[in-house]
N, C-alpha and C. Protein backbone atom coordinates (compact mmCIF):
# COMPACT_ATOMS: atom_id res chain seq x y z
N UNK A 1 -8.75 1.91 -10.90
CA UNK A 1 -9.28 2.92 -9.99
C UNK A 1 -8.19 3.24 -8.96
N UNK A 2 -7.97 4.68 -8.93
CA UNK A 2 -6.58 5.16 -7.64
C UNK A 2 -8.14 5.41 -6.29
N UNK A 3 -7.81 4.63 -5.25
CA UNK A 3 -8.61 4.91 -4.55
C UNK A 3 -8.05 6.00 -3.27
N UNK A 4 -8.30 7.32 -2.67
CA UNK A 4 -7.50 8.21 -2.31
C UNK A 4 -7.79 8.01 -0.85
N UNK A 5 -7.80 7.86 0.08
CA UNK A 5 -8.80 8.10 1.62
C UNK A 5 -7.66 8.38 2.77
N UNK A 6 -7.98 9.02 3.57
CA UNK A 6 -6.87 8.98 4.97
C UNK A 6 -7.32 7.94 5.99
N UNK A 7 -8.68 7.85 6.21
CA UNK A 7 -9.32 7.08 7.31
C UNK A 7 -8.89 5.79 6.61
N UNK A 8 -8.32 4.82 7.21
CA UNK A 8 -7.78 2.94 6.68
C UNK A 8 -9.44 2.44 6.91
N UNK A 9 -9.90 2.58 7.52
CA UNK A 9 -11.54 1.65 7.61
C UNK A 9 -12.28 1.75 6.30
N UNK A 10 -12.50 3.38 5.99
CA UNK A 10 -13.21 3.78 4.88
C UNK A 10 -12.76 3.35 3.72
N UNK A 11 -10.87 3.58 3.52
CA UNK A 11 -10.51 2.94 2.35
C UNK A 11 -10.69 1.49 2.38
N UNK A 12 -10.79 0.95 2.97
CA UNK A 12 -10.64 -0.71 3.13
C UNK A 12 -12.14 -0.88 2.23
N UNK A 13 -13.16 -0.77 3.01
CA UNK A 13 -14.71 -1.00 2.75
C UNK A 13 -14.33 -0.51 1.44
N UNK A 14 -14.46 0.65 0.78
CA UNK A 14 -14.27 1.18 -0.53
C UNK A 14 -13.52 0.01 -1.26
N UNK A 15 -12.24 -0.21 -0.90
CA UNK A 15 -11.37 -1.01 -1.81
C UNK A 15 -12.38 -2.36 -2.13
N UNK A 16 -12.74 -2.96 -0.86
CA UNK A 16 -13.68 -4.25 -1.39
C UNK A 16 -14.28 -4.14 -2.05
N UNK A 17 -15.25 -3.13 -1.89
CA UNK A 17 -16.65 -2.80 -2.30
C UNK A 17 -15.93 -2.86 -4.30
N UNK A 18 -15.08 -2.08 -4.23
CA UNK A 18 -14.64 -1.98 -5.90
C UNK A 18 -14.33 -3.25 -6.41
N UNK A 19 -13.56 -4.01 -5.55
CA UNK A 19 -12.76 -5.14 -5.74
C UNK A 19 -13.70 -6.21 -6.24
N UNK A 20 -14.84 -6.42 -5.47
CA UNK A 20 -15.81 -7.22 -5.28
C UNK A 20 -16.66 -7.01 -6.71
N UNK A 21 -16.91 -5.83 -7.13
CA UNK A 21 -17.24 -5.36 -8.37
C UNK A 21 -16.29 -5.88 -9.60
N UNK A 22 -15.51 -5.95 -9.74
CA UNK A 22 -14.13 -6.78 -10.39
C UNK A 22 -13.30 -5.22 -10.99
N UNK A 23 -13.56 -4.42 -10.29
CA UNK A 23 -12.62 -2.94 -10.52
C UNK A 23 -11.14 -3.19 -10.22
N UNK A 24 -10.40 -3.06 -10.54
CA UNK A 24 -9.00 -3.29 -9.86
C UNK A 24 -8.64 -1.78 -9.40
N UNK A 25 -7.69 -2.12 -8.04
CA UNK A 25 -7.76 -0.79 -7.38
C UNK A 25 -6.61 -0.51 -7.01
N UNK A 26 -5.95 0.55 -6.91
CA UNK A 26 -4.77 0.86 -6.05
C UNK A 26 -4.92 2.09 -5.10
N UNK A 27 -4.41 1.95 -3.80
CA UNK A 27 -4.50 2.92 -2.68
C UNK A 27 -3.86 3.30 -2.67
N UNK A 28 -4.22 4.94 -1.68
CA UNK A 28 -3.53 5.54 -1.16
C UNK A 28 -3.87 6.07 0.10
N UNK A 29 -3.47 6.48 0.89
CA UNK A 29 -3.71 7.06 2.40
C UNK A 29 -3.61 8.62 1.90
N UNK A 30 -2.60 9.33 1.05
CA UNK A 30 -2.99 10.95 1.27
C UNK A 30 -2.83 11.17 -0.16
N UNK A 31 -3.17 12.52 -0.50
CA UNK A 31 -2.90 12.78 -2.03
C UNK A 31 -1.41 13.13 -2.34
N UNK A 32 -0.38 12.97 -1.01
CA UNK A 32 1.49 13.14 -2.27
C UNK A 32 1.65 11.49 -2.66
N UNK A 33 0.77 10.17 -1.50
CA UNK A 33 1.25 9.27 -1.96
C UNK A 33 0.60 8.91 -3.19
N UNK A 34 -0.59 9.36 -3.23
CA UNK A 34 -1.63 9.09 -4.58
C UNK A 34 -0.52 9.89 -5.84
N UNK A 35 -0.23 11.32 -5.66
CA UNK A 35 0.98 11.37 -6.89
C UNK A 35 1.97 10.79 -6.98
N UNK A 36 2.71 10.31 -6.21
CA UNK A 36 4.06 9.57 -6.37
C UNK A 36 3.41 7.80 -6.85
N UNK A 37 2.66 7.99 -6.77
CA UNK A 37 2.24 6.43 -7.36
C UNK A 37 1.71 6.61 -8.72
N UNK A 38 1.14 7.71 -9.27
CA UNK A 38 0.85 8.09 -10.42
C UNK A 38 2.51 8.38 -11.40
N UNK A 39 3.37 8.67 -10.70
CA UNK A 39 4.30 8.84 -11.44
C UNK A 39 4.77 7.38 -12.59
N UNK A 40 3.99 6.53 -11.92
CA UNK A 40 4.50 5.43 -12.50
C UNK A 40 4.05 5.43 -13.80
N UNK A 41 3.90 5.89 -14.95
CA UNK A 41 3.36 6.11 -16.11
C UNK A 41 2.89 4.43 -16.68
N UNK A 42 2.87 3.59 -16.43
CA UNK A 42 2.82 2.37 -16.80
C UNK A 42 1.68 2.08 -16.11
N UNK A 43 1.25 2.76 -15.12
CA UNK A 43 -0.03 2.17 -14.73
C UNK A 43 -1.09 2.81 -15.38
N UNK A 44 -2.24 2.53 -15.77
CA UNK A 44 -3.56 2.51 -16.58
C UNK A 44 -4.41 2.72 -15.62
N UNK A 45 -4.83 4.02 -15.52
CA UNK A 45 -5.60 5.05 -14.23
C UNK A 45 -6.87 5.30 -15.19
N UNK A 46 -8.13 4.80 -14.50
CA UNK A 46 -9.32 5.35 -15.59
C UNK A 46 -10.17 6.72 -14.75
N UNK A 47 -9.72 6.30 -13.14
CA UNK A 47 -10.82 6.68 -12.28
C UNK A 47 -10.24 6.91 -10.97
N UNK A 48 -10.09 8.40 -10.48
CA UNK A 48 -9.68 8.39 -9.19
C UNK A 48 -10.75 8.83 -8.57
N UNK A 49 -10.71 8.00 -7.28
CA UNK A 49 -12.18 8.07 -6.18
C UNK A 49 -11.18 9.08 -4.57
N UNK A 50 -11.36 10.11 -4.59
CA UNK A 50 -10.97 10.57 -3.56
C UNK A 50 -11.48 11.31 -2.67
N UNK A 51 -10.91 11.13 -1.25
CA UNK A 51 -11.66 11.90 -0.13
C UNK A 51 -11.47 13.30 -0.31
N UNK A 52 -12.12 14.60 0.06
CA UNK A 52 -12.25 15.99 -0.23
C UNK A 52 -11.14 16.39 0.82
N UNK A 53 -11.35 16.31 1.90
CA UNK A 53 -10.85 16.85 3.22
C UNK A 53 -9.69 15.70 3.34
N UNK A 54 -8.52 16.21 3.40
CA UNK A 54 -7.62 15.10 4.33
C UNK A 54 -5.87 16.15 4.68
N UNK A 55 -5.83 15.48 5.05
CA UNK A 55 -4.38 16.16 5.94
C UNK A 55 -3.65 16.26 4.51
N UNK A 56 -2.85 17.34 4.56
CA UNK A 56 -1.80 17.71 3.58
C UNK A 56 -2.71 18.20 2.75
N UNK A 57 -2.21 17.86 1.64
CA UNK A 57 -2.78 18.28 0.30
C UNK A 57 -4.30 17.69 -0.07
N UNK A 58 -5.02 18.34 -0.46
CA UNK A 58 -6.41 18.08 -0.18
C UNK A 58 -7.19 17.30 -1.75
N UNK A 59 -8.03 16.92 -1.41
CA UNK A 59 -8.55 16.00 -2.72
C UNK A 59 -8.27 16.68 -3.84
N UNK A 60 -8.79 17.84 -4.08
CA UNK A 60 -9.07 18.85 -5.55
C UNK A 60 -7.82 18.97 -5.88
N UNK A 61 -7.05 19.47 -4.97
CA UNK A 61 -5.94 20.17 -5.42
C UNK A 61 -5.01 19.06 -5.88
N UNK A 62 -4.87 18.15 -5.56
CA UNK A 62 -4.03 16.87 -5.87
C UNK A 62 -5.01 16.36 -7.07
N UNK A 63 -5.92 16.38 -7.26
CA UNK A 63 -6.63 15.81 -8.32
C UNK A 63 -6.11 16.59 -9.91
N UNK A 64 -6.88 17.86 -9.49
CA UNK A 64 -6.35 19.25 -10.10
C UNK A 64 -4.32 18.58 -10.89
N UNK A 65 -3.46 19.01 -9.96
CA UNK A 65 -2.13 18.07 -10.22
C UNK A 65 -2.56 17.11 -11.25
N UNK A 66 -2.80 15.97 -10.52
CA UNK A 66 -2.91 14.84 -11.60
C UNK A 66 -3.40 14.49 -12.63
N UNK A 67 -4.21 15.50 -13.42
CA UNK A 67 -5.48 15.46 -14.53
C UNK A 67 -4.00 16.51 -15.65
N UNK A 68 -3.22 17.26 -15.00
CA UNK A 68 -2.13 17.68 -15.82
C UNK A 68 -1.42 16.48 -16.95
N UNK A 69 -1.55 15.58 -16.32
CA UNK A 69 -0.54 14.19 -17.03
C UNK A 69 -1.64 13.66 -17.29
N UNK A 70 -2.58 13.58 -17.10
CA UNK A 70 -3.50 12.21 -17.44
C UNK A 70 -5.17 13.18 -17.26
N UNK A 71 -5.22 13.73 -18.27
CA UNK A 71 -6.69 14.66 -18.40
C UNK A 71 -7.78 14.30 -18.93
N UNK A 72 -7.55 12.59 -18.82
CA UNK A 72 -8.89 11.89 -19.43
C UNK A 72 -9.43 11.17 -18.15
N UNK A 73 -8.54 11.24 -17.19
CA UNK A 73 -9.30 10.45 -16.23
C UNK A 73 -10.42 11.10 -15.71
N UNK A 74 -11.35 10.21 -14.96
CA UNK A 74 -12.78 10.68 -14.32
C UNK A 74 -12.49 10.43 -12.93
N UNK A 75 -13.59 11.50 -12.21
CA UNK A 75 -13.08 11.20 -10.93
C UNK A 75 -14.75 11.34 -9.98
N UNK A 76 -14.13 11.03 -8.70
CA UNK A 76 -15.31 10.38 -7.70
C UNK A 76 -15.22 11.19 -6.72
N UNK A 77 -15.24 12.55 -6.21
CA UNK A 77 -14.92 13.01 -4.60
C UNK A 77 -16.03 12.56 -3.74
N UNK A 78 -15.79 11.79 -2.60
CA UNK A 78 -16.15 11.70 -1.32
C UNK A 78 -16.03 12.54 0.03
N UNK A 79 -17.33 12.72 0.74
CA UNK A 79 -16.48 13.64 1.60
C UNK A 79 -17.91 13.88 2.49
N UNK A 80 -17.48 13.97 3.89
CA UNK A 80 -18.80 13.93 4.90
C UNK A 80 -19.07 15.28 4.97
N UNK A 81 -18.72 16.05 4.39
CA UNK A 81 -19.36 17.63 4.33
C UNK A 81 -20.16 17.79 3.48
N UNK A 82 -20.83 18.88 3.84
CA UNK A 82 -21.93 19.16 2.53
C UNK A 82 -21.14 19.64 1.28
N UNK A 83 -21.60 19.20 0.36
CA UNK A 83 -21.56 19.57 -0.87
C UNK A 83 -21.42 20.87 -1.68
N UNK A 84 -22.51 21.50 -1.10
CA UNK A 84 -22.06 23.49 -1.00
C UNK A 84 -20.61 23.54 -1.04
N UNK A 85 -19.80 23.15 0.31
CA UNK A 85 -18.61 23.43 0.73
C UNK A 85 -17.49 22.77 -0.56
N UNK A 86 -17.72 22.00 -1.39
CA UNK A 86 -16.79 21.93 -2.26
C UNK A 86 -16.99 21.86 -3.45
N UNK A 87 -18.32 22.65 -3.94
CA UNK A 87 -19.01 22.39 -5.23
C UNK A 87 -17.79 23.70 -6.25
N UNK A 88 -17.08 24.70 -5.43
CA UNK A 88 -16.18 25.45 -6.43
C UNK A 88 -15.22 24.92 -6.91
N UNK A 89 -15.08 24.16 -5.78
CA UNK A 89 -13.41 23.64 -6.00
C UNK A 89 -13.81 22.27 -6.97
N UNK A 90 -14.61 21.67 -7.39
CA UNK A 90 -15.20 20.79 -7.98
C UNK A 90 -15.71 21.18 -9.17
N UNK A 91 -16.09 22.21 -9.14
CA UNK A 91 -16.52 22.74 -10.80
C UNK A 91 -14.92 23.16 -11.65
N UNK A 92 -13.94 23.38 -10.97
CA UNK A 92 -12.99 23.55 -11.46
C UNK A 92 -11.74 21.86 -12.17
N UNK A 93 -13.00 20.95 -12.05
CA UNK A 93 -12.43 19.65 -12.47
C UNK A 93 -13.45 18.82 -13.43
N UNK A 94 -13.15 18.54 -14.34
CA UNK A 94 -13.98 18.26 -15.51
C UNK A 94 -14.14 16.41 -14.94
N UNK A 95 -15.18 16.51 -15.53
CA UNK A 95 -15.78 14.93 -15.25
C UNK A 95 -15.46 14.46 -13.87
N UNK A 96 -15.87 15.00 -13.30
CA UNK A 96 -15.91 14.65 -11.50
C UNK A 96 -17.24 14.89 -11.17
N UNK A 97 -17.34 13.79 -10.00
CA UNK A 97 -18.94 13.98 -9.48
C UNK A 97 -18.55 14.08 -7.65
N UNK A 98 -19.72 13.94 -6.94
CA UNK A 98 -19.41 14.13 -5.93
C UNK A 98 -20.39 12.93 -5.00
N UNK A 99 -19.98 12.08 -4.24
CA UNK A 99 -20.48 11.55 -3.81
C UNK A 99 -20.55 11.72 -2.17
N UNK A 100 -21.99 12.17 -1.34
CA UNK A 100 -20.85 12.35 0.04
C UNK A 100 -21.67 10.81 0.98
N UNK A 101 -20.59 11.69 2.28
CA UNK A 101 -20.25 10.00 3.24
C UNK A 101 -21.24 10.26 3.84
N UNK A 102 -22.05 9.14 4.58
CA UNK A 102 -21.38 7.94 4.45
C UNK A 102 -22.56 7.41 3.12
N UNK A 103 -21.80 6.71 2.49
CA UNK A 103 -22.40 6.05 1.24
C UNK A 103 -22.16 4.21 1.41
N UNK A 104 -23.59 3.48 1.06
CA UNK A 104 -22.95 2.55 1.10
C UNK A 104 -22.33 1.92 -0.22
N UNK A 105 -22.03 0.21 0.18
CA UNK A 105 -21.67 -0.42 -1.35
C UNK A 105 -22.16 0.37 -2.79
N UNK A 106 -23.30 0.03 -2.73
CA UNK A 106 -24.18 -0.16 -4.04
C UNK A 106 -23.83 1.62 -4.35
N UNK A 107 -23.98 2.26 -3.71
CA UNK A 107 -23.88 3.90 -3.83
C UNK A 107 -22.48 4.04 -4.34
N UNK A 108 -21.57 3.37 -4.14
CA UNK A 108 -19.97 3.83 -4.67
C UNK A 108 -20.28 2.88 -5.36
N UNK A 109 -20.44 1.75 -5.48
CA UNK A 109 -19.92 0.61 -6.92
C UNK A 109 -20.58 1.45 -8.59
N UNK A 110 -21.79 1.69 -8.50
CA UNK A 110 -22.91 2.55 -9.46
C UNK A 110 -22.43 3.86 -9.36
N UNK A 111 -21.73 4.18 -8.52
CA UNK A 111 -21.37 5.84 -9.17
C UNK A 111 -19.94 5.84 -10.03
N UNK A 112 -18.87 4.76 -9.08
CA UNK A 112 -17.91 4.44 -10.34
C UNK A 112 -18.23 3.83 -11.41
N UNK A 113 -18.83 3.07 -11.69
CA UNK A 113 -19.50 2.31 -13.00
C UNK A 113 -20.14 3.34 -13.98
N UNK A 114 -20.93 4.30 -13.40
CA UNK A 114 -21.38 5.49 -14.18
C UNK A 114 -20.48 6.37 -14.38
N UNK A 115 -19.14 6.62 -13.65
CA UNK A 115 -18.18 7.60 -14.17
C UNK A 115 -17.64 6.85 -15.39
N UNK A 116 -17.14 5.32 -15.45
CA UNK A 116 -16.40 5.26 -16.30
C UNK A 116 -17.17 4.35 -17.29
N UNK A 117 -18.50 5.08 -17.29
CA UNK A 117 -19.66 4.57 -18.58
C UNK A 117 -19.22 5.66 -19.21
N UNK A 118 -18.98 7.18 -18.79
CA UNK A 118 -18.91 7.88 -19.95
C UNK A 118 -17.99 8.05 -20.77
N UNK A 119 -16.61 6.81 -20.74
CA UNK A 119 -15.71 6.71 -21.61
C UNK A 119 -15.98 6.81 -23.00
């Protein structure tokens, strides 16, 4: 799981919450560091969980990017806005769901577990 977030609190809780699940996870703080860590072709990406809204380059559009090289992965957007507000930019990404904040444990562990049930 690439876990994407700007806020360090939110990614932290998230990272456990996966960790604790026995998900293995790798972070990122924005979506250029989430691509430059994807460059690593050796890593085995099933599931990126990312925030919608964040400084720079924004969830979709970096997602969007990364599904170019790797178009089997599934993905998770988070995001304390309503849903309306990014349901276009979200229909334009295949196997993505949308989860918004604040969500707890059990709400992110069961929504990644159900993204990457539909392998």
């Amino acid at each position: 799981v690439l876990l994407v977030e700007d806020e360090a609190p939110v990614r932290a809780f998230a990272s456990r919450a996966l960790r604790l699940k026995g998900f293995t996870v790798l972070e990122a703080e924005s979506a250029e560091e989430a691509l430059s860590t994807l460059e690593d072709e050796t890593l085995d990406v099933d599931l990126f969980v990312s925030d919608v809204i964040m400084p720079g380059m924004d969830g979709p559009s970096w997602v969007a990017e990364a599904l170019k090289a790797r178009p089997d992965v599934k993905v998770v957007f988070v995001s304390g806005y309503a849903e309306d507000s990014i349901s276009e930019h979200q229909a334009r990404i295949p196997n993505s769901v949308f989860l918004p904040k604040p969500f707890s444990l059990t709400e992110l562990t069961s929504t990644v577990a159900g993204q990457l049930a539909l392998h």
